[in-house]
Structures are given as structure tokens and as C-alpha cells.
C-alpha atoms as a PDB file:
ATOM      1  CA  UNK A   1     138.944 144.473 201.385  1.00  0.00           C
ATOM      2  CA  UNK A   2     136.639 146.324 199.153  1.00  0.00           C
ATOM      3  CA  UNK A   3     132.850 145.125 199.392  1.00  0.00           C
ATOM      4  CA  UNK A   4     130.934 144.809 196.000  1.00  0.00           C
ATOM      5  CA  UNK A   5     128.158 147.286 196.568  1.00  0.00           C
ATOM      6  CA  UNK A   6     125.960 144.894 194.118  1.00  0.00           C
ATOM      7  CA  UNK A   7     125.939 142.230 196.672  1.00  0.00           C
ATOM      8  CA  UNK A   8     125.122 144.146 199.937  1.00  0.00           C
ATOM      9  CA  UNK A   9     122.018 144.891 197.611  1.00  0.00           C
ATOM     10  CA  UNK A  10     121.305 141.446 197.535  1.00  0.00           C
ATOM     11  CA  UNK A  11     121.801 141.067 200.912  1.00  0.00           C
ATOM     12  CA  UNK A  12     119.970 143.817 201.879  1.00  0.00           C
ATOM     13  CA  UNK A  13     116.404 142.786 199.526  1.00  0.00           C
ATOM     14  CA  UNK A  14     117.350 138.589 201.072  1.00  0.00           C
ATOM     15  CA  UNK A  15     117.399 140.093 204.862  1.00  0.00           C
ATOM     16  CA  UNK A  16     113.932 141.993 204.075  1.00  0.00           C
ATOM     17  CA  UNK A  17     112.458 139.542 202.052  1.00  0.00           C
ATOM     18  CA  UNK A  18     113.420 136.688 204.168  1.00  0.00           C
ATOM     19  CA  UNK A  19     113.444 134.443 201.015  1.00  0.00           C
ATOM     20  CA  UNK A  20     115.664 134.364 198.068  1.00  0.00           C
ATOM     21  CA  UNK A  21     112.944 133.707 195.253  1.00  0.00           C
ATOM     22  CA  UNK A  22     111.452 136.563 196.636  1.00  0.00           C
ATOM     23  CA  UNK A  23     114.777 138.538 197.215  1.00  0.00           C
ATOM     24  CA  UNK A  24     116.067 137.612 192.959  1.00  0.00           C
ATOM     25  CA  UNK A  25     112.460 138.655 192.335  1.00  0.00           C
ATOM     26  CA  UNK A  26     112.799 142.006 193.756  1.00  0.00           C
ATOM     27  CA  UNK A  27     116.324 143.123 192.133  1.00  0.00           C
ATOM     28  CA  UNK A  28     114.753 141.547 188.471  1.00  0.00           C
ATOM     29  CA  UNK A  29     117.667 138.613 188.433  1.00  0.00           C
ATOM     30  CA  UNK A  30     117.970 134.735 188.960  1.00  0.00           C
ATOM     31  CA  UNK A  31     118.194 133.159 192.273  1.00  0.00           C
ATOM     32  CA  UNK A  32     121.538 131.954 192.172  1.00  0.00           C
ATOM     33  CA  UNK A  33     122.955 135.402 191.934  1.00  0.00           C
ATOM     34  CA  UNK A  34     121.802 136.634 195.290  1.00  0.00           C
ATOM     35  CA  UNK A  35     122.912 133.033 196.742  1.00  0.00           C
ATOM     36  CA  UNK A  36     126.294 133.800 194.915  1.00  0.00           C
ATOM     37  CA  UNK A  37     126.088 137.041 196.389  1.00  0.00           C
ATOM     38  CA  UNK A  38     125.503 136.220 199.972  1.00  0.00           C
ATOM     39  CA  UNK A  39     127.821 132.892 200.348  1.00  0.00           C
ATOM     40  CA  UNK A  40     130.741 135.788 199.146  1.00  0.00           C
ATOM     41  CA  UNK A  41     129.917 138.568 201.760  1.00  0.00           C
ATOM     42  CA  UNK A  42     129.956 135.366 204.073  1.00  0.00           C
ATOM     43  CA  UNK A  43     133.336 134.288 202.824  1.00  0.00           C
ATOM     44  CA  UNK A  44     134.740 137.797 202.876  1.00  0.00           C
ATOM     45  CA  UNK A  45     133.651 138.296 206.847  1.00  0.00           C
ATOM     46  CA  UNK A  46     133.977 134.888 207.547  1.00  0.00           C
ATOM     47  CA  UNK A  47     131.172 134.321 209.552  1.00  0.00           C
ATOM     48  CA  UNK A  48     127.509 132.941 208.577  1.00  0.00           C
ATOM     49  CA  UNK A  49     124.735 135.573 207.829  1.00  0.00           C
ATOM     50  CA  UNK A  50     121.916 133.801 207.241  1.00  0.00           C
ATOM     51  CA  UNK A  51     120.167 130.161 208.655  1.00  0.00           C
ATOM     52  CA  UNK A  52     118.957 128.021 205.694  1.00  0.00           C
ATOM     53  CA  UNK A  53     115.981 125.955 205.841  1.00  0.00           C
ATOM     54  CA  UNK A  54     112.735 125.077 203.715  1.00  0.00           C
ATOM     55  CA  UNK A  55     110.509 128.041 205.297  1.00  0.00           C
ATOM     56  CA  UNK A  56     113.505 130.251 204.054  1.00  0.00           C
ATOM     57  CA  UNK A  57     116.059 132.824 205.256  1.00  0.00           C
ATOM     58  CA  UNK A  58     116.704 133.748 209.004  1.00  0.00           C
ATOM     59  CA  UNK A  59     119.793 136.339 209.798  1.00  0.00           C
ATOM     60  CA  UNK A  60     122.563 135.083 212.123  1.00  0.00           C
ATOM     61  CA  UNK A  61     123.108 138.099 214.938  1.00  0.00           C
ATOM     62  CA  UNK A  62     126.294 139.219 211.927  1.00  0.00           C
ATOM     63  CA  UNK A  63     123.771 139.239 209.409  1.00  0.00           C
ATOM     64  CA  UNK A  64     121.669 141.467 212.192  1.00  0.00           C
ATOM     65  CA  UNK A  65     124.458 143.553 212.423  1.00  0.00           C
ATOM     66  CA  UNK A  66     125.091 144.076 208.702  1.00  0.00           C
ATOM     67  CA  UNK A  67     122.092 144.854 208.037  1.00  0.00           C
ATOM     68  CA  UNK A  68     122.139 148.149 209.264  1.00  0.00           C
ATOM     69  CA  UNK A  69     125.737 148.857 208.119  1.00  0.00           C
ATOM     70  CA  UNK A  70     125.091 147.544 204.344  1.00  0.00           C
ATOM     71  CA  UNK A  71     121.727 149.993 204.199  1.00  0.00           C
ATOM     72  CA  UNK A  72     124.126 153.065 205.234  1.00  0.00           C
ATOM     73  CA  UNK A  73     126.897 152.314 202.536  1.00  0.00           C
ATOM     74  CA  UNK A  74     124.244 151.898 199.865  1.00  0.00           C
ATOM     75  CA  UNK A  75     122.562 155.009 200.960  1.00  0.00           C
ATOM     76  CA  UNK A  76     125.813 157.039 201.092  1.00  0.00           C
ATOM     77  CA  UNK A  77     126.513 155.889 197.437  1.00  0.00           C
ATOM     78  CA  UNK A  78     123.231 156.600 195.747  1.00  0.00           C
ATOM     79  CA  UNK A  79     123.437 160.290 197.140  1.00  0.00           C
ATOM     80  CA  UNK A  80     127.089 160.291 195.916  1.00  0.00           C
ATOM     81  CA  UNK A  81     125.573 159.122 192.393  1.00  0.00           C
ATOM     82  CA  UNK A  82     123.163 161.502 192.713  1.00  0.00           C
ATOM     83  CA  UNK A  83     125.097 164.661 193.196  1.00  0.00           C
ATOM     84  CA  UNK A  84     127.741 164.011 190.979  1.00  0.00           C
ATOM     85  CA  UNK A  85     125.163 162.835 188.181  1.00  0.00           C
ATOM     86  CA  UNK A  86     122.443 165.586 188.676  1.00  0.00           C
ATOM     87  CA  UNK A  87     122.453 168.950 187.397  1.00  0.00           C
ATOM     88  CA  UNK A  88     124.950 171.609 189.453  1.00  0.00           C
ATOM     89  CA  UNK A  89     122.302 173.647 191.746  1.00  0.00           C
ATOM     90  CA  UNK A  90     123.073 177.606 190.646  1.00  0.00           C
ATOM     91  CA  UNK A  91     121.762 180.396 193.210  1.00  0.00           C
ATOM     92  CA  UNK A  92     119.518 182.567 192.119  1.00  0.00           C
ATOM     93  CA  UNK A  93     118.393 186.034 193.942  1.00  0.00           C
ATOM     94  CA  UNK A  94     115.305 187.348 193.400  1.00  0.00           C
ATOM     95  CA  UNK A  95     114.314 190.769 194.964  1.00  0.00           C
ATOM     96  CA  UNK A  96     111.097 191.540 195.968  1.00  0.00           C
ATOM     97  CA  UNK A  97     110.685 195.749 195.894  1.00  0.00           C
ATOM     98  CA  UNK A  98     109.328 196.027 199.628  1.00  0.00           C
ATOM     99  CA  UNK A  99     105.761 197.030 198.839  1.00  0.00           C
ATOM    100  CA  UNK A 100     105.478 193.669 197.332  1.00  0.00           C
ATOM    101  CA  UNK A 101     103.772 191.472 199.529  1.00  0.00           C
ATOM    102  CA  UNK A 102     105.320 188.217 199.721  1.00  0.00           C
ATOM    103  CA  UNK A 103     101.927 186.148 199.011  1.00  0.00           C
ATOM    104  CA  UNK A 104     101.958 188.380 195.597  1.00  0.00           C
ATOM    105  CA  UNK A 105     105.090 186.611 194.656  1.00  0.00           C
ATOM    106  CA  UNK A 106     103.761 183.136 195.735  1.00  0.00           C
ATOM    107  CA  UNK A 107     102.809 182.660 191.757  1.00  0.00           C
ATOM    108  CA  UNK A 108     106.410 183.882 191.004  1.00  0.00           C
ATOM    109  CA  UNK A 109     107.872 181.203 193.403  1.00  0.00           C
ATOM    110  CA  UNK A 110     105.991 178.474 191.858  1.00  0.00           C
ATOM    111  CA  UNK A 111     107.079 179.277 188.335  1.00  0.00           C
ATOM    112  CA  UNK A 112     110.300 179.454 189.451  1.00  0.00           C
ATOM    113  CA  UNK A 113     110.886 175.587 190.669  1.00  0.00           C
ATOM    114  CA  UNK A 114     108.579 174.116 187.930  1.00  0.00           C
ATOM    115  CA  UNK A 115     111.025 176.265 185.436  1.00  0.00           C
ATOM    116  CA  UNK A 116     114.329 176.336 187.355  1.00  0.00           C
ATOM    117  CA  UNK A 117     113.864 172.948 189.286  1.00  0.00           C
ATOM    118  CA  UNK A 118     117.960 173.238 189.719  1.00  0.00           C
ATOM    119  CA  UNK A 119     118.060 176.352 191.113  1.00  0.00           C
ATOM    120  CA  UNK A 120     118.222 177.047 194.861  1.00  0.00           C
ATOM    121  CA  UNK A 121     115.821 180.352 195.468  1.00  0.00           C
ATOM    122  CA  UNK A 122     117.594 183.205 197.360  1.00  0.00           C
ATOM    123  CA  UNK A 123     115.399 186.401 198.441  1.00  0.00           C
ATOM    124  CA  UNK A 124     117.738 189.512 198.643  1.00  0.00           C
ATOM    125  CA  UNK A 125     117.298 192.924 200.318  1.00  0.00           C
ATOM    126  CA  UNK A 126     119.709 194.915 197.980  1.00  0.00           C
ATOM    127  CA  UNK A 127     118.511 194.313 193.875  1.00  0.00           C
ATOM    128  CA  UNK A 128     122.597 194.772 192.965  1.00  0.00           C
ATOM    129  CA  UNK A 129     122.480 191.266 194.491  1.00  0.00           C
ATOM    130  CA  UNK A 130     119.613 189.459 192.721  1.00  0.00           C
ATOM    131  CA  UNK A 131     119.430 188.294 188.902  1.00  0.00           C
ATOM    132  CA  UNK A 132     115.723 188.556 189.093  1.00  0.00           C
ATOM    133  CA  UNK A 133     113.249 191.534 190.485  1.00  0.00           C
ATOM    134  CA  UNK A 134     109.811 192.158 191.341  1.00  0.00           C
ATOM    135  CA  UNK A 135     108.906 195.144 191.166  1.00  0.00           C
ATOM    136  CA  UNK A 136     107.037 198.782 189.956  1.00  0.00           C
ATOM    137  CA  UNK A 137     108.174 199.803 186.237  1.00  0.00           C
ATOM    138  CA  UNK A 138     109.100 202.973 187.952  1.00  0.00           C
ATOM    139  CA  UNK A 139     111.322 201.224 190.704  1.00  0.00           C
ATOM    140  CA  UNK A 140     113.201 198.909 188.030  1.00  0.00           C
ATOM    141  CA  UNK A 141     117.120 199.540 186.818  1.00  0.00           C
ATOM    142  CA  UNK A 142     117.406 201.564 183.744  1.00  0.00           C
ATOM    143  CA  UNK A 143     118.807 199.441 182.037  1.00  0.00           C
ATOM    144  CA  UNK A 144     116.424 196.061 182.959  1.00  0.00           C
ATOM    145  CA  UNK A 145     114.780 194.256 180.521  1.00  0.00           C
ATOM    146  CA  UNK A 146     110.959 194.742 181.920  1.00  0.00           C
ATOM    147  CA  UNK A 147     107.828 192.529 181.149  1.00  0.00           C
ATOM    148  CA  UNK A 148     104.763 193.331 182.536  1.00  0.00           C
ATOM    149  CA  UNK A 149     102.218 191.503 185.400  1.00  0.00           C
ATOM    150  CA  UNK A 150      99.399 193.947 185.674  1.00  0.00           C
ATOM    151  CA  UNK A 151      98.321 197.596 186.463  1.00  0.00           C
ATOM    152  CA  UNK A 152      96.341 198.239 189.222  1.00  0.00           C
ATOM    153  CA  UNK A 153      94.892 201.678 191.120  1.00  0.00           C
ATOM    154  CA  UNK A 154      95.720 202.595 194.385  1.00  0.00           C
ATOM    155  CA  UNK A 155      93.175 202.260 196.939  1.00  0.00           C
ATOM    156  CA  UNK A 156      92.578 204.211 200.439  1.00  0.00           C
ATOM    157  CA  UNK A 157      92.849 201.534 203.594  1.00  0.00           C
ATOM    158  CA  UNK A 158      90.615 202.878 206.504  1.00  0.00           C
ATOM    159  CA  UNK A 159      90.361 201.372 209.821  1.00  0.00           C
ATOM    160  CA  UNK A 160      86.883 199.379 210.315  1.00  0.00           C
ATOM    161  CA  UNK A 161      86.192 202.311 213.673  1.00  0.00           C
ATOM    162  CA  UNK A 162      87.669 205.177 212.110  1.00  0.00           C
ATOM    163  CA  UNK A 163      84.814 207.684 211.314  1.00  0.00           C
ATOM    164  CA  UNK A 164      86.046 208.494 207.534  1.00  0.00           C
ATOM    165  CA  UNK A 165      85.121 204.622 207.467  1.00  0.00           C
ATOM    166  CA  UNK A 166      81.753 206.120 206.360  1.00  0.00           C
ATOM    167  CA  UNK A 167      83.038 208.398 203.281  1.00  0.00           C
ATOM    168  CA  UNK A 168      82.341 206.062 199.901  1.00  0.00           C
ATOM    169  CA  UNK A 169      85.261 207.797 198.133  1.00  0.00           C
ATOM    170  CA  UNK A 170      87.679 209.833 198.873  1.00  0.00           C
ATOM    171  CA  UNK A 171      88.169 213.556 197.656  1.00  0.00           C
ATOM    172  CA  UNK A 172      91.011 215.929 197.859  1.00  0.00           C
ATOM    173  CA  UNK A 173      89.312 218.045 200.625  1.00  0.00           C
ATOM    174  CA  UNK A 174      88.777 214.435 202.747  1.00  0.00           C
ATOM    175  CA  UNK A 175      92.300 214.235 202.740  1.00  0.00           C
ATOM    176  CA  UNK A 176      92.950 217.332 204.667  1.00  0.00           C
ATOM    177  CA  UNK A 177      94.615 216.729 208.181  1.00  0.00           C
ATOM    178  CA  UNK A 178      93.385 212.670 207.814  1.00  0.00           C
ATOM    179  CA  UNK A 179      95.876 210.780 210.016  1.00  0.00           C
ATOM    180  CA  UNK A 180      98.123 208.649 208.074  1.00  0.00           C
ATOM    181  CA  UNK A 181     100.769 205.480 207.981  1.00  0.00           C
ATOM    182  CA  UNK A 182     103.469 206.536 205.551  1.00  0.00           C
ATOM    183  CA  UNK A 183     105.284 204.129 203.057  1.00  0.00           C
ATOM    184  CA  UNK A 184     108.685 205.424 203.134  1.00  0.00           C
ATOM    185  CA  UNK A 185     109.993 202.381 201.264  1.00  0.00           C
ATOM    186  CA  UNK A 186     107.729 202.801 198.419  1.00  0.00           C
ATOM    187  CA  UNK A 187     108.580 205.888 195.825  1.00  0.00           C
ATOM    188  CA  UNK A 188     105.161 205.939 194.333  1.00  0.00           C
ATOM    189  CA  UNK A 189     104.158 207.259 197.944  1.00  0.00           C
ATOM    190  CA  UNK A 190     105.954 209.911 197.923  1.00  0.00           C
ATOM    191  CA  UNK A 191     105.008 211.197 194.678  1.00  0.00           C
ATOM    192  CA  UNK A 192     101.271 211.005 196.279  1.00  0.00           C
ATOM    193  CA  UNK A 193     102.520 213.041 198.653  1.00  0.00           C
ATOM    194  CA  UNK A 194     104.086 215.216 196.616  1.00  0.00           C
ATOM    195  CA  UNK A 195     100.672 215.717 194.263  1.00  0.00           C
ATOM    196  CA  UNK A 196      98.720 216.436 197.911  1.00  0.00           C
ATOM    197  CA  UNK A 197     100.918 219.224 198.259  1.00  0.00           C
ATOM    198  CA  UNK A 198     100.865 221.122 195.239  1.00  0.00           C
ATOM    199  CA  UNK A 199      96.955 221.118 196.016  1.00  0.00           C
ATOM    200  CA  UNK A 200      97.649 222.175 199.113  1.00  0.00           C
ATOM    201  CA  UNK A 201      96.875 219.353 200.888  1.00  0.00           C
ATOM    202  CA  UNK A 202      99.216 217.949 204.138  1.00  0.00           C
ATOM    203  CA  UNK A 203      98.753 214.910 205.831  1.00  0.00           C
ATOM    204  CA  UNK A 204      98.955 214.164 209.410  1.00  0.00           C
ATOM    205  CA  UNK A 205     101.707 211.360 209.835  1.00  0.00           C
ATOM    206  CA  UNK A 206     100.880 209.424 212.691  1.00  0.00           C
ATOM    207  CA  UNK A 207     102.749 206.185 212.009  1.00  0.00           C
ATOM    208  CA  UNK A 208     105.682 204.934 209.373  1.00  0.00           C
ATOM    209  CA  UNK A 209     105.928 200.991 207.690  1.00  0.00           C
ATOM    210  CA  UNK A 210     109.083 199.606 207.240  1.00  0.00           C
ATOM    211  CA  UNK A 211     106.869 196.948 204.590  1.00  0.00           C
ATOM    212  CA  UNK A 212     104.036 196.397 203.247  1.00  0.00           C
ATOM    213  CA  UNK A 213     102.818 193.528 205.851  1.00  0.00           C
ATOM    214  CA  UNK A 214     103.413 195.469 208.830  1.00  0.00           C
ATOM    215  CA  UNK A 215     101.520 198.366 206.961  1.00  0.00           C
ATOM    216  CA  UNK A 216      98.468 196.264 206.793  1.00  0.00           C
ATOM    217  CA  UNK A 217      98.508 195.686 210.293  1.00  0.00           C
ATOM    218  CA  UNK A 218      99.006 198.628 211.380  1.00  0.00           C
ATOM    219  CA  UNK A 219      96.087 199.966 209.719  1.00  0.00           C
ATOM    220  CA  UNK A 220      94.184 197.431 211.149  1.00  0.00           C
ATOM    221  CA  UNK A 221      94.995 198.231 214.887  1.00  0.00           C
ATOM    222  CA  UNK A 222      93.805 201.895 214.022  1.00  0.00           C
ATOM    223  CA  UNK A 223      96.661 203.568 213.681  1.00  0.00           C
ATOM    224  CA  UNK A 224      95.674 205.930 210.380  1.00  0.00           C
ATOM    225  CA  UNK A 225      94.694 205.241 207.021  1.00  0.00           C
ATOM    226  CA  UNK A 226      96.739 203.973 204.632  1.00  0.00           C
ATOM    227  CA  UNK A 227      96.988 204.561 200.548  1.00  0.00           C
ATOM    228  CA  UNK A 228      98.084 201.273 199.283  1.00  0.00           C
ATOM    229  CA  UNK A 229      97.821 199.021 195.824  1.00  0.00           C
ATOM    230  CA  UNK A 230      94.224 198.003 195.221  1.00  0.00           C
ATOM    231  CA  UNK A 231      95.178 194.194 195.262  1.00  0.00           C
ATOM    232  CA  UNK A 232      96.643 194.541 198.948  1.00  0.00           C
ATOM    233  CA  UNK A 233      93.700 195.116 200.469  1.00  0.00           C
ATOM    234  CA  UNK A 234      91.880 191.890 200.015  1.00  0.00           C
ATOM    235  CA  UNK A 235      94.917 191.447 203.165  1.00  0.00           C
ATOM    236  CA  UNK A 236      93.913 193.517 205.381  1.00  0.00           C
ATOM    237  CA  UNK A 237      90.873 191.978 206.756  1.00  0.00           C
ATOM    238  CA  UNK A 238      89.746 194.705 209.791  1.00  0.00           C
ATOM    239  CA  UNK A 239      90.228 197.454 207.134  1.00  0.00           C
ATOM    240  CA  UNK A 240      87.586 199.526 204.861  1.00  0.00           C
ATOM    241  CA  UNK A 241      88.583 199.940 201.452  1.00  0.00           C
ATOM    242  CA  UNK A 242      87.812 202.937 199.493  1.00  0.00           C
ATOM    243  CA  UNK A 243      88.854 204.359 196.204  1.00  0.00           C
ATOM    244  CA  UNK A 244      90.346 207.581 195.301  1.00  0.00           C
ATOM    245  CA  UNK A 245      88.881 210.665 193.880  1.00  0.00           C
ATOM    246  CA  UNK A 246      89.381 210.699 190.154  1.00  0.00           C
ATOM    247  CA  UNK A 247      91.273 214.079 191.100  1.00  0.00           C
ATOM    248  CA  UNK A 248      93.566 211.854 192.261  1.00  0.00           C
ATOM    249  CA  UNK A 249      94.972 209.177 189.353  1.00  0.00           C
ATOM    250  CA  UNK A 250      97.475 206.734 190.946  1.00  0.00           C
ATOM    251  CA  UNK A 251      98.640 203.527 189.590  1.00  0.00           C
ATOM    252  CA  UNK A 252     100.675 201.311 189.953  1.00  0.00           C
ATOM    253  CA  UNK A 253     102.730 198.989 187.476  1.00  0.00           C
ATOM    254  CA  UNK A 254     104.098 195.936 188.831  1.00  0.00           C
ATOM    255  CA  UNK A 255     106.176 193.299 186.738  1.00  0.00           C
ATOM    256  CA  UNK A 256     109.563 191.036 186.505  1.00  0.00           C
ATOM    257  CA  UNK A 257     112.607 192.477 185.503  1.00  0.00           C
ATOM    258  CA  UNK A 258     116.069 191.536 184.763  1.00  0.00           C
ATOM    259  CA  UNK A 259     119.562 192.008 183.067  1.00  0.00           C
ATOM    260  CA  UNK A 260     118.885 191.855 179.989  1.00  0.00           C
ATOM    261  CA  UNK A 261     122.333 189.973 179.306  1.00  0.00           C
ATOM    262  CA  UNK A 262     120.916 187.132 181.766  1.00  0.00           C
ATOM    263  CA  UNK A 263     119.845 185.422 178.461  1.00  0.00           C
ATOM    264  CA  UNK A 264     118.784 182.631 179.721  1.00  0.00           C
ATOM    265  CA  UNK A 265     116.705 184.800 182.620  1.00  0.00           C
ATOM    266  CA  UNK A 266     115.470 186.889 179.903  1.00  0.00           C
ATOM    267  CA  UNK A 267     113.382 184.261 177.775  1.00  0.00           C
ATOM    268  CA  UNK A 268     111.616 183.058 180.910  1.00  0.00           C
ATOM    269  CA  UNK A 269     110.757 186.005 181.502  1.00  0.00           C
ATOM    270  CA  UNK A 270     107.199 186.349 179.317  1.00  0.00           C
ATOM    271  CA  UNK A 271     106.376 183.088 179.571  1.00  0.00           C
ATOM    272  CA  UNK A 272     106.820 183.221 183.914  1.00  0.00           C
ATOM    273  CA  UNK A 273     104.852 186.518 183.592  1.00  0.00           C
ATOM    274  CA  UNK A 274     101.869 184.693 181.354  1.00  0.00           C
ATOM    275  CA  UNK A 275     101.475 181.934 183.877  1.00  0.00           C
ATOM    276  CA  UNK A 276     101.148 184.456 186.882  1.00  0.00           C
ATOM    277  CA  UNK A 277      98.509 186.618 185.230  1.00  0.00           C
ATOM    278  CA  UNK A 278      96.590 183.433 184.919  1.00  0.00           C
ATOM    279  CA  UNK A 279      97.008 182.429 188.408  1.00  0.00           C
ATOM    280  CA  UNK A 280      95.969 185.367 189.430  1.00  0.00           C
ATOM    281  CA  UNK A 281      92.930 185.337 187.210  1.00  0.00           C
ATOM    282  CA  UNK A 282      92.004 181.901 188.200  1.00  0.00           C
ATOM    283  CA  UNK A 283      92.250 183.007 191.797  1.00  0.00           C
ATOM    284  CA  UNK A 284      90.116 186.489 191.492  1.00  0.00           C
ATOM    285  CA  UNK A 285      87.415 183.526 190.149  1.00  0.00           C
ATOM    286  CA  UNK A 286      87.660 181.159 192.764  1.00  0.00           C
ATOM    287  CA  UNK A 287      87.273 184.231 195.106  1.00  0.00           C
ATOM    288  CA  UNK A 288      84.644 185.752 193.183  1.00  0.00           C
ATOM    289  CA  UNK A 289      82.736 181.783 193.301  1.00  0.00           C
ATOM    290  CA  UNK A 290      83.460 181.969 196.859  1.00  0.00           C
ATOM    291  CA  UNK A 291      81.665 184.932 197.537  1.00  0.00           C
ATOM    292  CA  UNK A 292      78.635 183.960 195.519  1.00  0.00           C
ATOM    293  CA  UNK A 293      78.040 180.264 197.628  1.00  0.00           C
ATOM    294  CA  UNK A 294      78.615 182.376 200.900  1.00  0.00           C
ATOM    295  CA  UNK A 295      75.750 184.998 199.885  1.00  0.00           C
ATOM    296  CA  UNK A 296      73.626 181.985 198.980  1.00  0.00           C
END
């Protein structure tokens, strides 16, 4: 015996309703529908669901029993609806290069489910497996289509008790023997590195980051300094943050990139990287507002 799905509806709004005005009210038809309704589910189980009377409906212990039964089947067949009449859910893997902090791609995230509502958001640790990537212009596949976030310098991170705390800026000659947390994820890094050394310049490794986040902390618990992207040091709240020497010119590029055959990736692309660079506009204001009232 197959049950009409229709009726169990009617059934279900009459036991909840407790009144079939108010139950042919609630599902938009005429009264004698949901009476129709119930006197078949009765006939079909052969057993009385509901006490009649003028104050109106009162479930038998089988219409107690249905109740719960009939609210499962009409469940299970909405979400059946539902996934067979919604859009197919496609995977998409987005790589984050791993000096990206993750609350630098919160904007990114968010433009991603108001665009790609469908999609089911996969972060990857190798870019081979990921349509879309975050990262330098430097670090990005040849062959990538690129579109660009922002540019920003890199910054010197100095522990709040570390004497160099006091320097204002830092010089080549500062640099000399100054304890430091390597970034051996990042290849901007080691070209820094690399320019210290053809001025002669050597570093004191004392510590090595296997990301960003943990690089912030270590800073903070004193462990060196650290030369990171200017924006990650608003992060590192138990850190000094000083620029560079003009000797020493270091930016870094950071944008969205992608197969430029993912066509459909592609032409998201500017507009996803328009609506971060206002988010992060609007959010350098609110801090900046912030600031202001606090000083006040």
C-alpha cells in the first residue's frame, strides 16, 4: 500500500493545528480536502486517528503514533526533492601559498559562497590540486591567468623586550648578527636573504616557521625577529613593527590566480578581486575609526 504523501501533509498540519479550518487554512485549500484526506489514511490503516467533537480534533494513540512516522516520510522526500532538483555541488580547491594567513583569505572565502553558492570549498596543500590560488605574482604557475589584490612592503617584526625594539628603522648594518625566525616556505625570503649577503650581511638563525601563524607567534614569545608582509603585523599583537631601510626595497605582490582555461574561474576572477580590495579598504577604516574613539 503506497501512502499519498499529500495527505500525511494534511494530517500532519490537522494533528498540529488541532482543527481542520485551521489545518485547510494552513496548506491554502478547502476543508473538505483535509477531512477527505484523513477519513482515507484512516481507511487505509484501519483504525481511527482522530476524536471529533465541536472544540475540534484530538489524536487517537494511532494518530499519536503517526504522527511522528508521517513527519519522517515527508522530511525524507523534501530532501530527496531537494537534491535531485538543486544544482550538482562541484568541489573546488583553492590553495592558499603558506605565507598567506588564513584571516587574509577570509574576504576570498566570502566571495566565494555569495558567487559559487553550489560549490563545496576545499583548501589544498599542493596548488596541482586546486583550480584556484592565492598567492605572490612571483609564486604563481607560469602559465596562470593572474589578477591582482594589492602590493604591500615588507616590514621587520621585533619582539616587544628585544633591545633592537628601540631602533625606528632598520639599516643594513642593524641587521648584522640580529637573531632571526626564517620563512623557509616563503621564496621572497630567501631572496632577502640572498640580497643580505651580497652586502655582506649574515643573519643569525635562531628559529624556522613552517607558516605564517606559527611565525607570528613565535616572534611574539621572543624567539628573533622576523621580516614579514606589512599587513601581517597588525597579527602579531606582542610584536614591534618597524620598516626597512630604503637600502633594502622588498615587496610583495599578492593576488588570485588560475588556469586560464577554467573559463568560468577566469571571469570571476576581477570581479572576486574588486570586492576584496574593498573589504579590505572598508576594514583599514573601521580600524583606523577605531583607533581614533580609543585615543579620545
Amino acid at each position: 500500500m503506497l501512502f499519498d504523501l499529500r495527505a500525511l501533509g494534511y494530517f500532519v498540519a490537522a494533528y498540529e493545528e488541532r482543527s481542520v479550518t485551521a489545518a485547510a487554512r494552513r496548506c491554502f485549500v478547502a476543508q473538505p480536502s483535509i477531512s477527505m484526506a484523513i477519513r482515507g489514511l484512516e481507511g487505509a490503516l484501519k483504525t481511527v486517528l482522530f476524536e471529533r467533537s465541536r472544540s475540534g480534533l484530538a489524536p487517537t494513540p494511532a494518530g499519536d503514533r503517526l504522527y511522528p512516522r508521517a513527519c519522517s516520510l515527508l522530511a525524507q522526500s523534501n530532501a530527496m526533492l531537494r537534491e535531485f532538483r538543486e544544482a550538482p555541488r562541484e568541489l573546488l580547491g583553492l590553495y592558499l601559498q603558506d605565507d598567506v594567513l588564513v584571516h587574509t583569505a577570509a574576504p576570498l572565502l566570502t566571495q566565494l559562497a555569495q558567487h559559487l553558492p553550489h560549490a563545496v570549498i576545499r583548501l589544498s596543500r599542493n596548488p596541482e590540486e586546486a583550480r584556484l590560488h592565492m598567492v605572490a605574482e612571483q609564486c604563481k604557475r607560469p602559465a596562470d591567468r593572474f589578477v591582482s589584490l594589492w602590493r604591500e612592503p615588507y616590514v621587520m617584526l621585533v619582539p616587544e623586550q628585544h633591545p633592537l625594539r628601540f631602533k625606528k628603522r632598520f639599516a643594513l648594518s642593524d641587521l648584522q648578527g640580529a637573531p632571526l625566525i626564517e620563512r623557509p616556505y616563503c621564496p621572497q625570503h630567501q631572496t632577502f636573504i640572498r640580497k643580505l649577503a651580497e652586502q655582506g650581511i649574515a643573519l643569525e638563525v635562531r628559529a624556522s616557521a613552517a607558516r605564517e601563524e606559527l611565525l607570528l607567534h613565535m616572534v611574539e614569545l621572543g624567539l628573533g625577529l622576523a621580516v614579514v608582509p606589512e599587513s601581517h603585523a597588525a597579527h602579531a599583537r606582542r610584536a614591534v613593527v618597524r620598516p626597512l631601510d630604503d637600502a633594502l626595497p622588498f615587496e610583495r605582490h599578492l593576488g588570485l590566480a588560475c588556469d586560464p582555461a577554467d573559463v568560468s574561474l577566469v571571469a570571476l576572477l576581477g570581479l572576486m578581486a574588486s570586492e576584496i580590495r574593498d573589504a579590505r579598504k572598508k576594514a583599514a577604516l573601521v580600524s583606523v575609526a577605531a583607533v581614533v574613539t580609543h585615543r579620545r
